[in-house]
Protein backbone atom coordinates (compact mmCIF):
# COMPACT_ATOMS: atom_id res chain seq x y z
CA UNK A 1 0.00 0.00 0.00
CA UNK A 2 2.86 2.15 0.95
CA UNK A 3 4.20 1.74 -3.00
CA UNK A 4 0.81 3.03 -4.34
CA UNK A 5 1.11 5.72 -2.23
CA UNK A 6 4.45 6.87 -3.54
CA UNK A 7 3.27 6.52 -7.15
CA UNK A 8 0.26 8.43 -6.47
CA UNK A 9 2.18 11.08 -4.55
CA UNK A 10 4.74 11.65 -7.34
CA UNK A 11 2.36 12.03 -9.90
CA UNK A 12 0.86 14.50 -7.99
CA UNK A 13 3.74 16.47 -7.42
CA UNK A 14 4.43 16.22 -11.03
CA UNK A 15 1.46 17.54 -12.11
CA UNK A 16 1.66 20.05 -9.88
CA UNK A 17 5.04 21.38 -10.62
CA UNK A 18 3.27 21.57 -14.11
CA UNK A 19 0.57 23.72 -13.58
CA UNK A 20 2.68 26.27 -11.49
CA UNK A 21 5.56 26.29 -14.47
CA UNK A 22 2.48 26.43 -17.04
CA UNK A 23 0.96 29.68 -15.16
CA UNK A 24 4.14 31.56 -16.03
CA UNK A 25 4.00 30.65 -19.03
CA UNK A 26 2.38 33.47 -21.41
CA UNK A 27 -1.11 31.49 -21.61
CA UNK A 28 -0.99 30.92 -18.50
CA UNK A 29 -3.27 32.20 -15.72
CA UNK A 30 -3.17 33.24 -12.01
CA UNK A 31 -5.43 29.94 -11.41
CA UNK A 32 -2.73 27.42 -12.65
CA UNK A 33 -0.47 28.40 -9.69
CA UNK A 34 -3.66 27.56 -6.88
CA UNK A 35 -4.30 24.07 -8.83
CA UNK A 36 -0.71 23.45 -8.75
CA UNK A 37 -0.25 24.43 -5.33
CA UNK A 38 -2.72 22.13 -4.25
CA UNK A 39 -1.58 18.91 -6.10
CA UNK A 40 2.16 19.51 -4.60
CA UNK A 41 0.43 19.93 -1.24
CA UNK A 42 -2.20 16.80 -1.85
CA UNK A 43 0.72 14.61 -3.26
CA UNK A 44 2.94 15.81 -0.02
CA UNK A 45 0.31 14.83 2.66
CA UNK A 46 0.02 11.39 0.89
CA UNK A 47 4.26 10.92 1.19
CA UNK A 48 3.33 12.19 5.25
CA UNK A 49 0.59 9.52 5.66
CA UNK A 50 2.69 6.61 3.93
CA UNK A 51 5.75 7.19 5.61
CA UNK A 52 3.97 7.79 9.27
CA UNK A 53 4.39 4.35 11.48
CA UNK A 54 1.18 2.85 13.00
CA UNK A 55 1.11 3.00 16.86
CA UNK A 56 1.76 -0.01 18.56
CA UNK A 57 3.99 -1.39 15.58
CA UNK A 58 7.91 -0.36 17.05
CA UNK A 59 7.69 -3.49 19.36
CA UNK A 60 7.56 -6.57 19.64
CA UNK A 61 6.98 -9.60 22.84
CA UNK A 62 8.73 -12.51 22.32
CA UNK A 63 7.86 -15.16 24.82
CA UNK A 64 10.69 -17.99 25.12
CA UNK A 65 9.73 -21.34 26.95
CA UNK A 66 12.95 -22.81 28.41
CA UNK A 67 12.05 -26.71 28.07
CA UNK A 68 14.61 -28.56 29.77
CA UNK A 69 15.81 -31.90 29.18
CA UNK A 70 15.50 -35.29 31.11
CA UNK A 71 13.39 -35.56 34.57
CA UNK A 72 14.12 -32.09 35.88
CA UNK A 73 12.04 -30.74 38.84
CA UNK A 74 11.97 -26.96 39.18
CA UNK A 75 11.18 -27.55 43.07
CA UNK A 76 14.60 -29.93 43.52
CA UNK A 77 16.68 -27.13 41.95
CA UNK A 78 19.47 -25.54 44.18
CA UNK A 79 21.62 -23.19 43.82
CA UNK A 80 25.26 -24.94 43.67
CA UNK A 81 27.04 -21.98 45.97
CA UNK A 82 24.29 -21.71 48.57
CA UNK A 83 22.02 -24.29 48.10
CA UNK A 84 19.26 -21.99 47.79
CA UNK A 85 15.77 -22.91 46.41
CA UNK A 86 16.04 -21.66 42.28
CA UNK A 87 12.33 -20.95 40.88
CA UNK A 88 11.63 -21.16 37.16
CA UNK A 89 12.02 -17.36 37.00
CA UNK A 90 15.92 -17.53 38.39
CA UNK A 91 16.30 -19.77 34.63
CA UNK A 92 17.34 -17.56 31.56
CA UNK A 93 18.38 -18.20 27.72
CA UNK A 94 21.76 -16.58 27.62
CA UNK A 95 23.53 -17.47 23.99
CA UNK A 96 21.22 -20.42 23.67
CA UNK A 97 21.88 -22.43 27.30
CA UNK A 98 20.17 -21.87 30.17
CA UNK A 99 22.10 -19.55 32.58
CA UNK A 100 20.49 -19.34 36.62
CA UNK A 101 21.01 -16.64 38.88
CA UNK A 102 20.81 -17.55 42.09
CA UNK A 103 18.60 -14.63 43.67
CA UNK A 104 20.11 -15.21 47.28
CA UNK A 105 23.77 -14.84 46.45
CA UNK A 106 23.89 -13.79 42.85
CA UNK A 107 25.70 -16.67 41.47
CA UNK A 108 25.51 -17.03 38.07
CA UNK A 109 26.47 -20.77 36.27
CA UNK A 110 25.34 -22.61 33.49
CA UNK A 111 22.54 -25.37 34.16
CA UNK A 112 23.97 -28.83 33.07
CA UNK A 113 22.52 -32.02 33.01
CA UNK A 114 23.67 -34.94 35.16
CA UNK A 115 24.23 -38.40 32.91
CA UNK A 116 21.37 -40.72 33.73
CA UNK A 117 23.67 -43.51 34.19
């Protein structure tokens, strides 16, 4: 839509600059310069209105679910410095692993996964 809107816009202009170099011209009238003036204007606003973002568009949520592998119970978790009780909110993506912050000592460590054997 935004392309149609240029086109538009420039052909407006175009015309525009038309009439107001045709009422110089010596069969020209005073007129030519108002209808010119007001195409330049029209096809301005139009460039204005394209090029103007939509609230609301700038940003964007992205919601990650961490799904961790093997039998892991969020209420076992402990922090390996303090032993402190880690909720699902202490586990971040960081570089594609999941990084914990302890929130009693701020340790920070990579969660691993113990070999099942």
């Amino acid at each position: 839509m935004k392309v149609v809107g240029f086109i538009v816009a420039a052909i407006l202009i175009f015309f525009g600059v038309l009439f107001i170099m045709g009422a110089f011209s010596a069969s020209g009238s005073v007129g030519w310069i108002f209808v010119g003036i007001a195409l330049a204007g029209i096809g301005l606003g139009i460039i204005f209105l394209a090029t103007r973002k939509k609230p609301g568009t700038g940003t964007q949520n992205v919601t990650l679910n961490i799904d961790l592998p093997g039998d892991v119970n969020l209420e076992t978790i402990k922090c390996e410095s303090c032993g402190g009780a880690l909720t699902k909110n202490d586990i971040k993506m960081v570089a594609g692993a999941p990084v914990v912050t302890c929130p009693y000592c701020e340790t920070t460590y990579q969660l691993t996964e113990e070999p099942k054997w």
